[in-house]
Protein backbone atom coordinates (compact mmCIF):
# COMPACT_ATOMS: atom_id res chain seq x y z
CA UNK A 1 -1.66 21.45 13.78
CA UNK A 2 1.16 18.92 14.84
CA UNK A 3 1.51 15.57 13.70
CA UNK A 4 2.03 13.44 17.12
CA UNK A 5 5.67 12.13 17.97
CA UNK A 6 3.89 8.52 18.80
CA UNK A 7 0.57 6.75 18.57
CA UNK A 8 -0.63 4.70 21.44
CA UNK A 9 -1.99 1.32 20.84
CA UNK A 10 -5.76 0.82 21.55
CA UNK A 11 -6.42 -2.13 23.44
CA UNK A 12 -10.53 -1.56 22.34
CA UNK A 13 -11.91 0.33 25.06
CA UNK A 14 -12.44 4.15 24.94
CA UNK A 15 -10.69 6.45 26.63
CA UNK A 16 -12.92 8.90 28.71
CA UNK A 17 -9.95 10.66 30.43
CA UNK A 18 -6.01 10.93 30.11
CA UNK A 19 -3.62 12.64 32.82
CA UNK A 20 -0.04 12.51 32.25
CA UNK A 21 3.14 13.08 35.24
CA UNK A 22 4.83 16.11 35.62
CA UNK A 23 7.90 15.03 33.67
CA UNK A 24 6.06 13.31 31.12
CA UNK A 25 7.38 9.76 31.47
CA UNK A 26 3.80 8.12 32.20
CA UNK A 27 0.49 8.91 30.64
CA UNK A 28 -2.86 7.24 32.50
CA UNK A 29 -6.20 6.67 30.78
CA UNK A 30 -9.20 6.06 31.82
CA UNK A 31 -11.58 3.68 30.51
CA UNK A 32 -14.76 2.39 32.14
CA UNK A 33 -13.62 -1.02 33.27
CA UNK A 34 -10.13 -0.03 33.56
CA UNK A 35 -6.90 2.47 34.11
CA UNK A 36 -4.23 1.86 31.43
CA UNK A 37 -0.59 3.44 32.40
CA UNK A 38 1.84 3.43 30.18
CA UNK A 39 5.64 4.37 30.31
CA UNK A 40 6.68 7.07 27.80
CA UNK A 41 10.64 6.42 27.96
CA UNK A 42 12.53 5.03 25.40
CA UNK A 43 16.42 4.93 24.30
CA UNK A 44 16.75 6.68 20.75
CA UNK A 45 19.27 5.20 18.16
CA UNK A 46 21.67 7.54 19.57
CA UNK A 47 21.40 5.90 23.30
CA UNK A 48 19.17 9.37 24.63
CA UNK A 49 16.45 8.50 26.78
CA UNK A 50 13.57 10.25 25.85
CA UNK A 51 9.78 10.61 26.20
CA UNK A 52 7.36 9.87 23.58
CA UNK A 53 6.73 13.52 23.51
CA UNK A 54 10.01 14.96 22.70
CA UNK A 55 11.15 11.89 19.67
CA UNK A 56 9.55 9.01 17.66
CA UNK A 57 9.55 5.80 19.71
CA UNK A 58 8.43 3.71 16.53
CA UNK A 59 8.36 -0.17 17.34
CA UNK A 60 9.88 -0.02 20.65
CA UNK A 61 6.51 0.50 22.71
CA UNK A 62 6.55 -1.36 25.87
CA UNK A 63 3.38 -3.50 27.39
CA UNK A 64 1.27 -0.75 29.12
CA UNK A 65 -0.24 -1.89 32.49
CA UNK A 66 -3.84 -2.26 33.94
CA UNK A 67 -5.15 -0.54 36.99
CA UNK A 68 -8.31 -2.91 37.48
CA UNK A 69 -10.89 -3.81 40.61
CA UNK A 70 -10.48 -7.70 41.44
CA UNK A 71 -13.87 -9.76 40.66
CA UNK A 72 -15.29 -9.36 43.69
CA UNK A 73 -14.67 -5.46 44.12
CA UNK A 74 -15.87 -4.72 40.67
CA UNK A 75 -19.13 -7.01 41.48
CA UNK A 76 -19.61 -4.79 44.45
CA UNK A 77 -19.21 -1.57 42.57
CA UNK A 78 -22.25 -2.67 40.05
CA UNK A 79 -22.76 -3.09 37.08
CA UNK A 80 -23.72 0.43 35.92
CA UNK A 81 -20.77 2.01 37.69
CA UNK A 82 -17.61 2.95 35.50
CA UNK A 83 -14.63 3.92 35.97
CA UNK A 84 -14.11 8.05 35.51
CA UNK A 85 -11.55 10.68 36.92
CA UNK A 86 -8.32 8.58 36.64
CA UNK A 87 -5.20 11.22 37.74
CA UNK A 88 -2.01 11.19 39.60
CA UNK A 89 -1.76 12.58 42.90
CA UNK A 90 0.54 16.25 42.81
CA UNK A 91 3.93 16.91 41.98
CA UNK A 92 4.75 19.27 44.49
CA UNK A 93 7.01 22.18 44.05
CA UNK A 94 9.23 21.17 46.52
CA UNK A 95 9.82 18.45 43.69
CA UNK A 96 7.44 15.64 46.03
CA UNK A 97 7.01 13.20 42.77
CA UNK A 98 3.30 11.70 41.94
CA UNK A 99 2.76 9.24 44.61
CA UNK A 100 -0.87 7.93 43.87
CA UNK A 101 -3.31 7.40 41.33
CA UNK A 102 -7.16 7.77 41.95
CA UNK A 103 -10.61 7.02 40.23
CA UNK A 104 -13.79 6.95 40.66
CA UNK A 105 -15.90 3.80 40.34
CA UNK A 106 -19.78 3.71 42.14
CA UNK A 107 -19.78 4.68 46.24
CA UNK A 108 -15.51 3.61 45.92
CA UNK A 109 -12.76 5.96 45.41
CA UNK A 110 -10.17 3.53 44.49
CA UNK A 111 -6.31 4.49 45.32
CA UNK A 112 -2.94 2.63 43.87
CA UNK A 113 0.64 3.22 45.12
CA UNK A 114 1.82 4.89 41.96
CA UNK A 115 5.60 3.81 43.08
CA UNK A 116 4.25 -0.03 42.89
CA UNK A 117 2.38 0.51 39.76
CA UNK A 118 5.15 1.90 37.43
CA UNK A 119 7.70 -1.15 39.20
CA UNK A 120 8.02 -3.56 36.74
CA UNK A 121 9.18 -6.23 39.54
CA UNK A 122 5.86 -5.47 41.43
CA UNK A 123 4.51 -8.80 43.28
CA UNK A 124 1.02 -8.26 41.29
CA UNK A 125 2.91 -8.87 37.86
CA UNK A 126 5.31 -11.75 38.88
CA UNK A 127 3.06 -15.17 37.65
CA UNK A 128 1.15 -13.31 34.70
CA UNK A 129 2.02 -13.18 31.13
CA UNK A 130 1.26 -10.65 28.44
CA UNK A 131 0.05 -7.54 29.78
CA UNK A 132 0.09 -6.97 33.27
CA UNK A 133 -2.78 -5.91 35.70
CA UNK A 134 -2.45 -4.60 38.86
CA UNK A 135 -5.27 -5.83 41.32
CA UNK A 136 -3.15 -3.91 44.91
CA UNK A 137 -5.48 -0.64 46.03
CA UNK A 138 -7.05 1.07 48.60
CA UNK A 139 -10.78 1.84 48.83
CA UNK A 140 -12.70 4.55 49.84
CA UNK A 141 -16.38 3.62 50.41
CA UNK A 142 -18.74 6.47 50.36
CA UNK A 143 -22.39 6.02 50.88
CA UNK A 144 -23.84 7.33 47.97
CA UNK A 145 -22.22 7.89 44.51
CA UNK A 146 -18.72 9.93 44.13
CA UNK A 147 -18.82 12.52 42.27
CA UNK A 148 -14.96 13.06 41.66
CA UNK A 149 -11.93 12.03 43.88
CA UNK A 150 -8.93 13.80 43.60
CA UNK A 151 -5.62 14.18 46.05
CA UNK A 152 -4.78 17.77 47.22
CA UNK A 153 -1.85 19.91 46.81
CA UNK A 154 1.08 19.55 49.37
CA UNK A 155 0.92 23.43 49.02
CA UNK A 156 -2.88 23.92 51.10
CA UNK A 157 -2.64 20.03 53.00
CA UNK A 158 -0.84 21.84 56.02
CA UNK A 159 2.56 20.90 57.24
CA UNK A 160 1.74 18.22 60.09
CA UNK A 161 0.36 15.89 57.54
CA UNK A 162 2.50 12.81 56.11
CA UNK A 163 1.07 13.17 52.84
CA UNK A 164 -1.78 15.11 51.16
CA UNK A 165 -5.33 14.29 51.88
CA UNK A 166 -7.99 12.74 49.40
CA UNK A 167 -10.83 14.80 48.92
CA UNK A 168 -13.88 13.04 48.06
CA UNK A 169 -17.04 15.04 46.27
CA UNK A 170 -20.51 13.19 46.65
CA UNK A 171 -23.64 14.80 45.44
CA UNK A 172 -24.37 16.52 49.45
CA UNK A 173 -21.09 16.46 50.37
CA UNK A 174 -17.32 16.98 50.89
CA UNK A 175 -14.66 14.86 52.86
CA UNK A 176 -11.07 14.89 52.73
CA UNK A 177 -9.56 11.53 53.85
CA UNK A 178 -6.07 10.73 55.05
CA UNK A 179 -4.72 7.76 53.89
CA UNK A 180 -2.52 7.34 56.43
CA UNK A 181 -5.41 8.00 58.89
CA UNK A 182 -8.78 8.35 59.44
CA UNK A 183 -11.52 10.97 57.33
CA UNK A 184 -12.23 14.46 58.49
């Protein structure tokens, strides 16, 4: 076994889930009230930028930020209903970076710009202090519970779509949505 390059702080809730990008710069996890994303680069003491996976980032952790449902939203969603299946969207091999992240809260897939997230200048963050949450998403009411939500690959979405669909998995059934559009 390995001894890890960096321990992330715990801000008290568990972690059901972790995905991480393509390139390794941002690692998502899941928690039942909340996403957590947090940025893996960091300057070494020889000026390198480098992930937390490839050198020691000691002290020099920034804030991680929240993906979380406003009051109202997470009211609708119920009480029982948590949080599960937190990814990124594809990397695509044409080198398409991550563009969203989903999870799964309830009857709501819930979708944030990935590109707004990770900006630090973001209009979510501007008036709050301390660690940041992002309350900007899209949501995809289903009727009954979701089972999973996850984006497809660029690779089987066919060519005459602006981006890849979000398929949807509910207990009897199937859909893959277009964000840009309407469900199929």
């Amino acid at each position: 076994m390995r001894q890890a390059k960096t321990a992330f702080p715990g801000l008290g809730s568990p972690i059901t889930l972790v995905d991480v990008t393509y390139d390794g710069k941002w690692v998502l996890g899941t928690t039942d009230t909340y996403l957590i994303l947090i940025c893996t680069l960091f300057t070494d003491k020889d000026g390198k930028t480098k992930t937390r996976f490839t050198g020691r980032m000691g002290n020099r952790i920034p804030a991680p930020r929240l993906l979380k449902l406003t009051p109202l939203d997470s009211h609708l969603a119920g009480n029982d209903n948590k949080f599960h299946g937190g990814h990124f969207s594809w990397m695509t091999e044409n080198g398409k970076q991550e563009r969203h992240v989903v999870a799964t809260v309830g009857k709501f897939s819930v979708v944030w710009d990935f590109q707004q997230v990770k900006n630090a200048s973001h209009g979510c963050y501007r008036n709050q202090q301390g660690l940041k949450s992002c309350y900007c998403y899209k949501i995809v009411l289903k009727d009954e519970s979701i089972v999973e939500s996850r984006f497809m690959h660029d690779k089987y979405a066919g060519s005459d779509l602006p981006e890849a669909p979000l398929i949807v998995a509910t207990p009897l059934k199937v859909s893959s949505i277009s964000l840009s559009g309407s469900g199929r």
